[in-house]
PDB file of N, CA and C in Angstrom:
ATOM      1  N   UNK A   1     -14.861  -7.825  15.149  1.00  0.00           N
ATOM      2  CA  UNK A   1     -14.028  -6.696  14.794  1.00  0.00           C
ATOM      3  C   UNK A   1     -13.760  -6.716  13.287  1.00  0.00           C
ATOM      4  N   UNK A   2     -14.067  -5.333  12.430  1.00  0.00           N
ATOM      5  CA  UNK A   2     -13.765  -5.466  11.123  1.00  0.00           C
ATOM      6  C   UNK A   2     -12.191  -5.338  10.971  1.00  0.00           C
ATOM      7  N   UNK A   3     -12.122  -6.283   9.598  1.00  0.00           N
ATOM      8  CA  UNK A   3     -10.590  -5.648   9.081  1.00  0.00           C
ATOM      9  C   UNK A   3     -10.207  -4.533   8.923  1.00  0.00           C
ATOM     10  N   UNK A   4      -9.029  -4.602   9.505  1.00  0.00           N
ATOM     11  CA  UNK A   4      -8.217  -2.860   9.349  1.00  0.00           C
ATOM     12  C   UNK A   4      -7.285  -2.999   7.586  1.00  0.00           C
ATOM     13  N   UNK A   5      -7.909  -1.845   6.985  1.00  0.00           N
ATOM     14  CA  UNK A   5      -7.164  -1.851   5.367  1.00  0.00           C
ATOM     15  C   UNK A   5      -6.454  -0.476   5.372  1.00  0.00           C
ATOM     16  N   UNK A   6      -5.642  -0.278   5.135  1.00  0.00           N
ATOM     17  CA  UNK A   6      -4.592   0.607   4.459  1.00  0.00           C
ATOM     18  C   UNK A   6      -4.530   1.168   3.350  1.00  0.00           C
ATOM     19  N   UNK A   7      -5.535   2.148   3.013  1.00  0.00           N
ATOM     20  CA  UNK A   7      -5.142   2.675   1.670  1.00  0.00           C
ATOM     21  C   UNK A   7      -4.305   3.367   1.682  1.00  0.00           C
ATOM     22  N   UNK A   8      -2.987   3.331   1.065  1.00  0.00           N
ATOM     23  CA  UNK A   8      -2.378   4.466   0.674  1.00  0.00           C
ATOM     24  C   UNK A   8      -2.182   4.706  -1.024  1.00  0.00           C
ATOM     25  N   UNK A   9      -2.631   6.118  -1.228  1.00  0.00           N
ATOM     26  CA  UNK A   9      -2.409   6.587  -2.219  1.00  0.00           C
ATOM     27  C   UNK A   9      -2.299   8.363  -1.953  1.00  0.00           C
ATOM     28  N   UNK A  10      -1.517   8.999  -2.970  1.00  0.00           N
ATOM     29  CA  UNK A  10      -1.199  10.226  -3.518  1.00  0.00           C
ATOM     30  C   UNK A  10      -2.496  11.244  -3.438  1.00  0.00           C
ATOM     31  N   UNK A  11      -3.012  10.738  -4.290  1.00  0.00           N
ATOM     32  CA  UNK A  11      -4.478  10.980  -5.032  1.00  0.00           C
ATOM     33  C   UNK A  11      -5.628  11.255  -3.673  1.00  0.00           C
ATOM     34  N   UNK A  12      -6.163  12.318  -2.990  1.00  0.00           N
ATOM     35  CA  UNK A  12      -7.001  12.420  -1.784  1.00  0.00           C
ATOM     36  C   UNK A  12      -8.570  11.655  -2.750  1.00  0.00           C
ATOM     37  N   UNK A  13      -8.701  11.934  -3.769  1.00  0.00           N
ATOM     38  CA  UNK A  13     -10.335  11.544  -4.381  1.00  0.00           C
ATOM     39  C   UNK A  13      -9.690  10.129  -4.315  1.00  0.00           C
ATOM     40  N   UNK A  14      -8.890   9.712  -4.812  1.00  0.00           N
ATOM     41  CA  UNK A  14      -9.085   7.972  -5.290  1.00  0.00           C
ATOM     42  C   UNK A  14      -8.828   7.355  -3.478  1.00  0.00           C
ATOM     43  N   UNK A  15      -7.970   7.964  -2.657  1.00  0.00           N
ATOM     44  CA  UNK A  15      -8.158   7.557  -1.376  1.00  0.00           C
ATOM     45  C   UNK A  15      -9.347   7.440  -0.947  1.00  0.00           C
ATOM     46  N   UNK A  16      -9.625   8.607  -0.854  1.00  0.00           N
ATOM     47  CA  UNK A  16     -10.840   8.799   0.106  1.00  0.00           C
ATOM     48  C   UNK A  16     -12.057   7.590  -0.555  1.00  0.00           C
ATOM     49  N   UNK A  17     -12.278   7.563  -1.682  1.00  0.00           N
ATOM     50  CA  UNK A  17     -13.441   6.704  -2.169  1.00  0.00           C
ATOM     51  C   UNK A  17     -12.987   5.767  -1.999  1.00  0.00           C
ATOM     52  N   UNK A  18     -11.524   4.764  -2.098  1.00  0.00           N
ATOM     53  CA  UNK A  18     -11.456   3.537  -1.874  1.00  0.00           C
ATOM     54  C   UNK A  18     -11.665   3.482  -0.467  1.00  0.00           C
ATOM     55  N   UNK A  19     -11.124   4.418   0.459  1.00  0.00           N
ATOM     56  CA  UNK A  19     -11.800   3.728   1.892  1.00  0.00           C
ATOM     57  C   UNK A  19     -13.029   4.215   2.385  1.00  0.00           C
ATOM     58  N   UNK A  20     -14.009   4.521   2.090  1.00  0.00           N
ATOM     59  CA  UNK A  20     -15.142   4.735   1.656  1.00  0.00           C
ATOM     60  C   UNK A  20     -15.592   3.820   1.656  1.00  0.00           C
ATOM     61  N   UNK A  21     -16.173   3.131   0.393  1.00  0.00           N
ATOM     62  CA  UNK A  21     -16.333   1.907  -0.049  1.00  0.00           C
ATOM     63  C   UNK A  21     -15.822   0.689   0.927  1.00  0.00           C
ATOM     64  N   UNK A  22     -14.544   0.581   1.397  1.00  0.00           N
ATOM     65  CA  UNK A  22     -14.172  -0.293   1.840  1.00  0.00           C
ATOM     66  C   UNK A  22     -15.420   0.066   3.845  1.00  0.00           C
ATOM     67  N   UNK A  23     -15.295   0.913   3.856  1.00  0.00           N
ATOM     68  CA  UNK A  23     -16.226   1.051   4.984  1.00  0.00           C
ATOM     69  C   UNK A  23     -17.813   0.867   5.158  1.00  0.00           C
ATOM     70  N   UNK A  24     -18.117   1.252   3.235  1.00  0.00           N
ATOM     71  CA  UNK A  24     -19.434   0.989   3.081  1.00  0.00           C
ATOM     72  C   UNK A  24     -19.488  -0.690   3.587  1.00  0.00           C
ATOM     73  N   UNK A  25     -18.622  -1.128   2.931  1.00  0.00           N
ATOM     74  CA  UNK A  25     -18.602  -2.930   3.256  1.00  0.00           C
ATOM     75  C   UNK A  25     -18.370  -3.355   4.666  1.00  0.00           C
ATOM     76  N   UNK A  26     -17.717  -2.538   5.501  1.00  0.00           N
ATOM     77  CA  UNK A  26     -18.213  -3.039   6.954  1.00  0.00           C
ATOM     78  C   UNK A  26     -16.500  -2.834   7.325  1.00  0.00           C
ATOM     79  N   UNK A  27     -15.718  -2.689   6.810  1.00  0.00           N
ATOM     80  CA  UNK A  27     -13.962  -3.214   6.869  1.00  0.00           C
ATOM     81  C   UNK A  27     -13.606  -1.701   7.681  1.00  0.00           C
ATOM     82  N   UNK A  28     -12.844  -1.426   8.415  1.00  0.00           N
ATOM     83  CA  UNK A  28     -12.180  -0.323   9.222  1.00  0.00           C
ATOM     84  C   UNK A  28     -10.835   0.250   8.386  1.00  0.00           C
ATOM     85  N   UNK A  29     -10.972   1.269   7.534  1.00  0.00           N
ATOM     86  CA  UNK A  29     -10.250   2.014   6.904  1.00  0.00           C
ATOM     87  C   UNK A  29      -9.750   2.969   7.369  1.00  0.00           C
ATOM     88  N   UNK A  30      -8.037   2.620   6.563  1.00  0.00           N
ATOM     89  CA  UNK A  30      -7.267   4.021   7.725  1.00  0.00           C
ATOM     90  C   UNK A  30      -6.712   4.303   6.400  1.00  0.00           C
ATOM     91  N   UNK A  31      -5.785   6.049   6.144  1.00  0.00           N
ATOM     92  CA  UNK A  31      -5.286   6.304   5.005  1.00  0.00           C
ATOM     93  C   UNK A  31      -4.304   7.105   5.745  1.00  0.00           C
ATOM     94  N   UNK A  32      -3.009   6.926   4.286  1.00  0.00           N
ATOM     95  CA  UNK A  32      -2.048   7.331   4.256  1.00  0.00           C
ATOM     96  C   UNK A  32      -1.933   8.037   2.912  1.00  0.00           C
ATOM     97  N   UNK A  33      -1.131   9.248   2.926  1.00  0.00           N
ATOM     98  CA  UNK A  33      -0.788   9.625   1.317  1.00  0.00           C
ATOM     99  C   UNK A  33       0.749   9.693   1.089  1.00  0.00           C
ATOM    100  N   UNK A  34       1.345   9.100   1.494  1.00  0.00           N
ATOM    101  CA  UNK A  34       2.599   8.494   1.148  1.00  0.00           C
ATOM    102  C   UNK A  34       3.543   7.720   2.021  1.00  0.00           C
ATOM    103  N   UNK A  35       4.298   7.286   1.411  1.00  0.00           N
ATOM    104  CA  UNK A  35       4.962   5.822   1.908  1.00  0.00           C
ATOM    105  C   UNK A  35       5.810   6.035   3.660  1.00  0.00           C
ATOM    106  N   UNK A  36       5.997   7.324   3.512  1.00  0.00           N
ATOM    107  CA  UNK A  36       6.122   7.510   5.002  1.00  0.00           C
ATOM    108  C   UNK A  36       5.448   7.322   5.918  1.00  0.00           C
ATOM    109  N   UNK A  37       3.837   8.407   5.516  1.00  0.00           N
ATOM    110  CA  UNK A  37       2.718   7.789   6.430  1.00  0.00           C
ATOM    111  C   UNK A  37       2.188   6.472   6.617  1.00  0.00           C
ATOM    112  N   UNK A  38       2.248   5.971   5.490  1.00  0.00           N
ATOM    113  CA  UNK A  38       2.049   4.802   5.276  1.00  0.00           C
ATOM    114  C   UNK A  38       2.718   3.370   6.258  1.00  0.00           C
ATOM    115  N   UNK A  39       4.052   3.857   6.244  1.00  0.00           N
ATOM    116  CA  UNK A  39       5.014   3.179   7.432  1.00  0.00           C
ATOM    117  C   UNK A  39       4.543   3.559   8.903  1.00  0.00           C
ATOM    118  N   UNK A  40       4.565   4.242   9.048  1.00  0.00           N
ATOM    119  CA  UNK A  40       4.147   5.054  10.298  1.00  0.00           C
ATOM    120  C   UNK A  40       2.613   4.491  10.989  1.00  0.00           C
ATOM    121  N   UNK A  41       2.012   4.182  10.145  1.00  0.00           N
ATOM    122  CA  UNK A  41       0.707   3.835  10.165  1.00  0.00           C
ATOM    123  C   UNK A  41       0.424   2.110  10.540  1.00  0.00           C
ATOM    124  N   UNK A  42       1.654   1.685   9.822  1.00  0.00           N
ATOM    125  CA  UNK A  42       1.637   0.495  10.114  1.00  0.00           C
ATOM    126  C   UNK A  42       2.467  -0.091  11.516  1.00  0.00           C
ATOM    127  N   UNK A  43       3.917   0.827  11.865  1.00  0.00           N
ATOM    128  CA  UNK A  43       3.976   0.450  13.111  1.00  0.00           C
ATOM    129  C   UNK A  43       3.148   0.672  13.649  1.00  0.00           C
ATOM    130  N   UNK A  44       2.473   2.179  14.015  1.00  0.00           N
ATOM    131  CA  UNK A  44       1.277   2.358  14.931  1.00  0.00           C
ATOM    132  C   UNK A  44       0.214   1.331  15.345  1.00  0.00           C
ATOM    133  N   UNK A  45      -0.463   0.645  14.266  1.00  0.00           N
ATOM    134  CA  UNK A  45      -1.159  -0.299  14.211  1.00  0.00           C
ATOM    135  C   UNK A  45      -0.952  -1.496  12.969  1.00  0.00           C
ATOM    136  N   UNK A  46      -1.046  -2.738  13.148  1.00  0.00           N
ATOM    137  CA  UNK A  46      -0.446  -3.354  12.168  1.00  0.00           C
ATOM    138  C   UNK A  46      -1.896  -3.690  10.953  1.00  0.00           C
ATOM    139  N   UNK A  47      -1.658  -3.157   9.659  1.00  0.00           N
ATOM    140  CA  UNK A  47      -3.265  -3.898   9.481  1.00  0.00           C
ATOM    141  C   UNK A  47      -3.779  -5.059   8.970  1.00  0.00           C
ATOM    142  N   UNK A  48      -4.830  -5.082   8.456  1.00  0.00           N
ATOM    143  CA  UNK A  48      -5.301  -6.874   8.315  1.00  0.00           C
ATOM    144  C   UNK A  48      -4.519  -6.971   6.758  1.00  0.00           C
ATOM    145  N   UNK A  49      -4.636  -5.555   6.045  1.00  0.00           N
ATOM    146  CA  UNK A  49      -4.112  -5.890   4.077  1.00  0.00           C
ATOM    147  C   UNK A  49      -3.775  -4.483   4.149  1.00  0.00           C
ATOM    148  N   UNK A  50      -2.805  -3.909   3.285  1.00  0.00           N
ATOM    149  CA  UNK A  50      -2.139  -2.802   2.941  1.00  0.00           C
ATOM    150  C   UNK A  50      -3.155  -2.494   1.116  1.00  0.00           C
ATOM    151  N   UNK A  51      -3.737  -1.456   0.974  1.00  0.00           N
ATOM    152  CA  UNK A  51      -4.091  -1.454  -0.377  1.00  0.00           C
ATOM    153  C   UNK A  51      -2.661  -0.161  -0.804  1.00  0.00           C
ATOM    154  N   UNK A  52      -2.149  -0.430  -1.677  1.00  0.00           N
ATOM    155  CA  UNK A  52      -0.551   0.299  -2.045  1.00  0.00           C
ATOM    156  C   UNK A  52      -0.576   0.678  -3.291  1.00  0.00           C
ATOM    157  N   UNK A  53      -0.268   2.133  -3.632  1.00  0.00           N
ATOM    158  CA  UNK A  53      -0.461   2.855  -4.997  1.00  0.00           C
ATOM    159  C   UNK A  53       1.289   2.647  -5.066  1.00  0.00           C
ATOM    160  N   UNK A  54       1.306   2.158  -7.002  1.00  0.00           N
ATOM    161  CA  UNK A  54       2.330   2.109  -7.063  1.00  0.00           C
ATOM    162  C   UNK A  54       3.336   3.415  -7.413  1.00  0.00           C
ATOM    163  N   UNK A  55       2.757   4.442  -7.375  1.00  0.00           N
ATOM    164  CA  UNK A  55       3.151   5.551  -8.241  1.00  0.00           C
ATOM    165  C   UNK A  55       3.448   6.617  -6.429  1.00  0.00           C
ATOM    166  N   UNK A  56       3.850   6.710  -5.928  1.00  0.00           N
ATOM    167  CA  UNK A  56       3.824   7.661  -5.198  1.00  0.00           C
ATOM    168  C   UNK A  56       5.297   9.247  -4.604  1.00  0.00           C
ATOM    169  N   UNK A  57       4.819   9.826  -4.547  1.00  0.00           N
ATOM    170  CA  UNK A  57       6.094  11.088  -4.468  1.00  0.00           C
ATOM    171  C   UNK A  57       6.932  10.891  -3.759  1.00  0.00           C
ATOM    172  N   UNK A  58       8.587  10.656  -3.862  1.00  0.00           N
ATOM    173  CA  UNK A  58       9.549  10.589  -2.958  1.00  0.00           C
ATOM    174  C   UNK A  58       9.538   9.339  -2.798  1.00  0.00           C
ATOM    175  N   UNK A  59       9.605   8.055  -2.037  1.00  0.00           N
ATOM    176  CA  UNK A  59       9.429   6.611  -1.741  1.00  0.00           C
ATOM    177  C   UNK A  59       8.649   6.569  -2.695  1.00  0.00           C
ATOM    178  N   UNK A  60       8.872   5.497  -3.667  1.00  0.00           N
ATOM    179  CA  UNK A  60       7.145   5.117  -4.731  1.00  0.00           C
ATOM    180  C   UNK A  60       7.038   3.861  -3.648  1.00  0.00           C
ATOM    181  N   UNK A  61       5.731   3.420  -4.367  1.00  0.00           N
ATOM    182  CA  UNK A  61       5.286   1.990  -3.963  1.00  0.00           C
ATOM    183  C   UNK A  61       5.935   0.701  -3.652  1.00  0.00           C
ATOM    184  N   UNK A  62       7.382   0.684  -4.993  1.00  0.00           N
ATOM    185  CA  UNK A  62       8.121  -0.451  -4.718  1.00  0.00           C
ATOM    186  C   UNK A  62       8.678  -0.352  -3.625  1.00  0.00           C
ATOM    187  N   UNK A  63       9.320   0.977  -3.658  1.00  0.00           N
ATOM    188  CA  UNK A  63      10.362   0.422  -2.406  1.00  0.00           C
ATOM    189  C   UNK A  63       9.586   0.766  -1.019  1.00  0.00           C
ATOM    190  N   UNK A  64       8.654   0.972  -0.737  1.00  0.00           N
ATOM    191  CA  UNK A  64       7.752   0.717   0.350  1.00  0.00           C
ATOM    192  C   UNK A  64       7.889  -0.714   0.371  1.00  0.00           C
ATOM    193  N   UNK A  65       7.137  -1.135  -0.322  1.00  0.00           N
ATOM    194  CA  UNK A  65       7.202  -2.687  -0.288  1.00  0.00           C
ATOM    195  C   UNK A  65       8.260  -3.480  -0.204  1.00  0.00           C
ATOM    196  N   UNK A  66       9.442  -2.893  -0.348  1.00  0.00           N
ATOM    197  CA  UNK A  66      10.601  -3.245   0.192  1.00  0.00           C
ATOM    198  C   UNK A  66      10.914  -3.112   1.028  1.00  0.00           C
ATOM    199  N   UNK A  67      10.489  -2.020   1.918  1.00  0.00           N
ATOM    200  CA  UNK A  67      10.400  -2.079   3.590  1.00  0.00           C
ATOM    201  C   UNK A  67       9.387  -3.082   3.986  1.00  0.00           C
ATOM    202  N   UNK A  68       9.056  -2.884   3.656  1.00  0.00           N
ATOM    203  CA  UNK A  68       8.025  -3.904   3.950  1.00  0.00           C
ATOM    204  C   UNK A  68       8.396  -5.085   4.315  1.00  0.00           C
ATOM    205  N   UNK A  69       8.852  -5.565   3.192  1.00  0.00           N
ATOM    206  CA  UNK A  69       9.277  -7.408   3.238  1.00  0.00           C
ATOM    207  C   UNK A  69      10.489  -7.472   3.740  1.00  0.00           C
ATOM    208  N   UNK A  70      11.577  -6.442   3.534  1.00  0.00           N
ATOM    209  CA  UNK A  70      12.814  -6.852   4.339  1.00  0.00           C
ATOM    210  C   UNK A  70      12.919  -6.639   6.303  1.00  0.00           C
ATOM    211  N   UNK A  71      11.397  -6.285   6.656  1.00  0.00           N
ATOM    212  CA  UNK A  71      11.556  -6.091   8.071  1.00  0.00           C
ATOM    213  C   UNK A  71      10.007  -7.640   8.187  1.00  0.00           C
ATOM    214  N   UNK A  72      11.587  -8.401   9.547  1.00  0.00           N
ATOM    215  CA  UNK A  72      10.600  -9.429   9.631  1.00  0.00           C
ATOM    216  C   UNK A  72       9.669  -9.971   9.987  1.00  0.00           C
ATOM    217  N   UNK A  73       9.042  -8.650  11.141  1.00  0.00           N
ATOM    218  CA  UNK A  73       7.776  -8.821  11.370  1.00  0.00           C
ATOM    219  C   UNK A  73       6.540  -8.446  10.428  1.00  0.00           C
ATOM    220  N   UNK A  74       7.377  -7.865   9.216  1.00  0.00           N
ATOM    221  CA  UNK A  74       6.127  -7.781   8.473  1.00  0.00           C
ATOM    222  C   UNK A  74       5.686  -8.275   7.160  1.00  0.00           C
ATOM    223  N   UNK A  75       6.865  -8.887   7.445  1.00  0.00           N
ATOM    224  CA  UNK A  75       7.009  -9.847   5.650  1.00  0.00           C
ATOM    225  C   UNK A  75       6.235 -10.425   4.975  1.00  0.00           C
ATOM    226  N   UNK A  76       5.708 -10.770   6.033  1.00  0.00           N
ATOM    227  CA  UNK A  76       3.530 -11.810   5.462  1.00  0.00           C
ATOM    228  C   UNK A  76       2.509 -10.723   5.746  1.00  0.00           C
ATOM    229  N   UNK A  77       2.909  -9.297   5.722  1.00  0.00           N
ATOM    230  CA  UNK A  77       2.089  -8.817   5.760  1.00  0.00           C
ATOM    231  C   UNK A  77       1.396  -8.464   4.238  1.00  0.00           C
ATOM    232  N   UNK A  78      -0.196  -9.050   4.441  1.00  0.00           N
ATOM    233  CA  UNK A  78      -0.806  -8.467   2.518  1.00  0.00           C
ATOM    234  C   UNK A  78      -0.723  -7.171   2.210  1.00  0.00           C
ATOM    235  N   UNK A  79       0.190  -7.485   1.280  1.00  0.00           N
ATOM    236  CA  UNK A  79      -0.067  -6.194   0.096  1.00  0.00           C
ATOM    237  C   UNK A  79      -0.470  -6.130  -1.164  1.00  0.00           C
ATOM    238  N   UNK A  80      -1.273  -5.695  -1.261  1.00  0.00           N
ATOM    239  CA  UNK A  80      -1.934  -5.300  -2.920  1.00  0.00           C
ATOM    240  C   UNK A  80      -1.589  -3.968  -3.774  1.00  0.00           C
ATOM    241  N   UNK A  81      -0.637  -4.442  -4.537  1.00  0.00           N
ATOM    242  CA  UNK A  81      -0.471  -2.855  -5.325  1.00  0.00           C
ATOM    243  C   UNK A  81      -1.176  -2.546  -6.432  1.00  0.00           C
ATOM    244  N   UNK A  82      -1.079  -1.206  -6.835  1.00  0.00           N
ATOM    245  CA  UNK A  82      -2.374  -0.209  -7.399  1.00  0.00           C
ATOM    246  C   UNK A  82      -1.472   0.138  -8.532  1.00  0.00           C
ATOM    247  N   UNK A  83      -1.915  -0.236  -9.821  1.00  0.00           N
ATOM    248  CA  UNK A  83      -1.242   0.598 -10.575  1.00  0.00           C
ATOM    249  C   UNK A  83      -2.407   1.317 -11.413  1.00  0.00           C
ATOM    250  N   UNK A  84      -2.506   2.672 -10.871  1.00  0.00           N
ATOM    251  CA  UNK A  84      -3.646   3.621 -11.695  1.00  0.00           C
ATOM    252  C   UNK A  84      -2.845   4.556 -13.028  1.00  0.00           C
ATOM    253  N   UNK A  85      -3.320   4.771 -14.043  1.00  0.00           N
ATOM    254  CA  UNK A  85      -3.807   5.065 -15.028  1.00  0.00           C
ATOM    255  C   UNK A  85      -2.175   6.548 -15.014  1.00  0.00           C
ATOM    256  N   UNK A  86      -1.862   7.071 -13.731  1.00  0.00           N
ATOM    257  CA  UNK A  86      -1.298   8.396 -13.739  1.00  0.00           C
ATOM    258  C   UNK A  86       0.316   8.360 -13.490  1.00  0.00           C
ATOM    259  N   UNK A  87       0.115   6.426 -13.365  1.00  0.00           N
ATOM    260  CA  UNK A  87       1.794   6.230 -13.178  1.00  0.00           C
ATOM    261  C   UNK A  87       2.732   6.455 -14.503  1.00  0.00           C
ATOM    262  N   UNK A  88       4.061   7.208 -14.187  1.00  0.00           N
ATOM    263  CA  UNK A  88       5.126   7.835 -14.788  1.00  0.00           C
ATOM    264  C   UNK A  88       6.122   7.380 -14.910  1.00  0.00           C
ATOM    265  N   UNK A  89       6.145   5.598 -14.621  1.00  0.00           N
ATOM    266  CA  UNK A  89       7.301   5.082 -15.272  1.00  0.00           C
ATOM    267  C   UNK A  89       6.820   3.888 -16.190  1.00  0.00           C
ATOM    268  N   UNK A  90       7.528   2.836 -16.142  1.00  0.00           N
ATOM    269  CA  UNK A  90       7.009   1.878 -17.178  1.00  0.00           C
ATOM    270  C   UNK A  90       6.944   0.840 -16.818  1.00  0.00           C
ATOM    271  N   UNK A  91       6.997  -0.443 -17.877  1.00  0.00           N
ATOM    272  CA  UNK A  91       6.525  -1.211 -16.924  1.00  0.00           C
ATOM    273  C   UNK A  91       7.413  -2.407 -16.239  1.00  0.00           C
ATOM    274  N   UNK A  92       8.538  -1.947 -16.555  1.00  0.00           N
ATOM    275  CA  UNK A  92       9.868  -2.041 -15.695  1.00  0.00           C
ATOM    276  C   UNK A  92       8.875  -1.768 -14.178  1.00  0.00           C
ATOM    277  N   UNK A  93       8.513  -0.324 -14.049  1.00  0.00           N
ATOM    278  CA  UNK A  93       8.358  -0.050 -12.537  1.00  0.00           C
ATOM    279  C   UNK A  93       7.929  -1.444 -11.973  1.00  0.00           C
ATOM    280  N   UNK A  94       6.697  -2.098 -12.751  1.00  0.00           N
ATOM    281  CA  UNK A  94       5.532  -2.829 -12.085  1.00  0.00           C
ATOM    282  C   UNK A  94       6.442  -4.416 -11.968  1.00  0.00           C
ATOM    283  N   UNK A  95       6.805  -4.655 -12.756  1.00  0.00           N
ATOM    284  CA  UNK A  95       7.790  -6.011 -12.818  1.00  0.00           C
ATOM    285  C   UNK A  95       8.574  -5.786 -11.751  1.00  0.00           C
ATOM    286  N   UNK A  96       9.587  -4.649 -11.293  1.00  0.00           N
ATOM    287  CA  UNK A  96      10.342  -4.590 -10.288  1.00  0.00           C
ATOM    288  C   UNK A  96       9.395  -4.900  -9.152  1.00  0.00           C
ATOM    289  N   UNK A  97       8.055  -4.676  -8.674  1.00  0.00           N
ATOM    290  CA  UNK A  97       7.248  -4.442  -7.543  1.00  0.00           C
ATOM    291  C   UNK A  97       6.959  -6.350  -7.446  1.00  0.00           C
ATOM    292  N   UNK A  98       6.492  -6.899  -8.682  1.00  0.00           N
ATOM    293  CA  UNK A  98       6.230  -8.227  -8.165  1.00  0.00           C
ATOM    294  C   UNK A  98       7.726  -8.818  -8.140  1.00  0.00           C
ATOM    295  N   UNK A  99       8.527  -8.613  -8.210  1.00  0.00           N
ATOM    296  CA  UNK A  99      10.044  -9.369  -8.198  1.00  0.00           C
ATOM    297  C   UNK A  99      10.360  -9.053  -6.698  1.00  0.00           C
ATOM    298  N   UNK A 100      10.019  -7.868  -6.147  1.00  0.00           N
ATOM    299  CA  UNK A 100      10.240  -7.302  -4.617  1.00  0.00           C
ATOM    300  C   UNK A 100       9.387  -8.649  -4.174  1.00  0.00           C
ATOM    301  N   UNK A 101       7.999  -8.702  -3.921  1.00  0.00           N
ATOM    302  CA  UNK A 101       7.087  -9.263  -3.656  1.00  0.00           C
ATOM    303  C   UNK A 101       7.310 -11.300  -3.967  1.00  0.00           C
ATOM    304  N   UNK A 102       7.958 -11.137  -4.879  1.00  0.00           N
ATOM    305  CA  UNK A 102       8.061 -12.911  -5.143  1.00  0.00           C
ATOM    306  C   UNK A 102       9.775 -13.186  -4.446  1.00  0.00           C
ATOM    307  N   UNK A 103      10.622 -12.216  -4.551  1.00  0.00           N
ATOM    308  CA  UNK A 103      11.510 -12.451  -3.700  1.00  0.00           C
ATOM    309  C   UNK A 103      11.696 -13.136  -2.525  1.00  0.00           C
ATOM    310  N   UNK A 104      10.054 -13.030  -1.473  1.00  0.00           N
ATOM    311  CA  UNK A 104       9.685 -13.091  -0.518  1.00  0.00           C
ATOM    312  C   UNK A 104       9.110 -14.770  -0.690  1.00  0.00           C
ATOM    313  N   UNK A 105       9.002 -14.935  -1.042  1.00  0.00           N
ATOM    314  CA  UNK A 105       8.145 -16.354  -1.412  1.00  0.00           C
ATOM    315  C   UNK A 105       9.120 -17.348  -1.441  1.00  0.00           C
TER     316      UNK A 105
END
């Protein structure tokens, strides 16, 4: 059985090609375009790695990932966050996301 990956991002082109790719490689790609679906997606099914845009509308990335780690069945769940080129805060945002993330550790 391939790994189940999680792209979520905003962006339908940068989604769609990262799970694409991730399917060209053999891995079972599911997408979300924001942190709601994104949640939703993961109770539904839990997956093997979350790929996580940090920039997203309404919930951004961090505090996804703060759901994330403060619910305890999913706290070891992998996440990899995305910081592309179109994010609109600074880099405060990205420091807050690994401080969420090392909190956990």
């Amino acid at each position: 059985m391939a790994l189940d990956i999680l792209v979520v991002d905003d962006e339908a082109d940068i989604r769609d090609l990262v799970a694409g790719v991730l399917e060209d490689e053999g891995y079972t790609a599911r997408t979300a375009a924001d942190s709601d679906s994104a949640l939703a997606a993961i109770a539904d099914r839990r997956p093997s790695l979350v790929l996580l845009d940090i920039s997203l509308p309404g919930m951004d990335g961090v505090e996804t990932l703060r759901h994330i780690r403060t619910n305890p069945a999913l706290r070891h769940l992998p996440v990899k966050m995305r910081v592309s080129n179109t994010v609109r805060g600074t880099v405060e945002v990205v420091l807050d996301g690994i401080r969420v993330d090392e909190a956990d550790t």
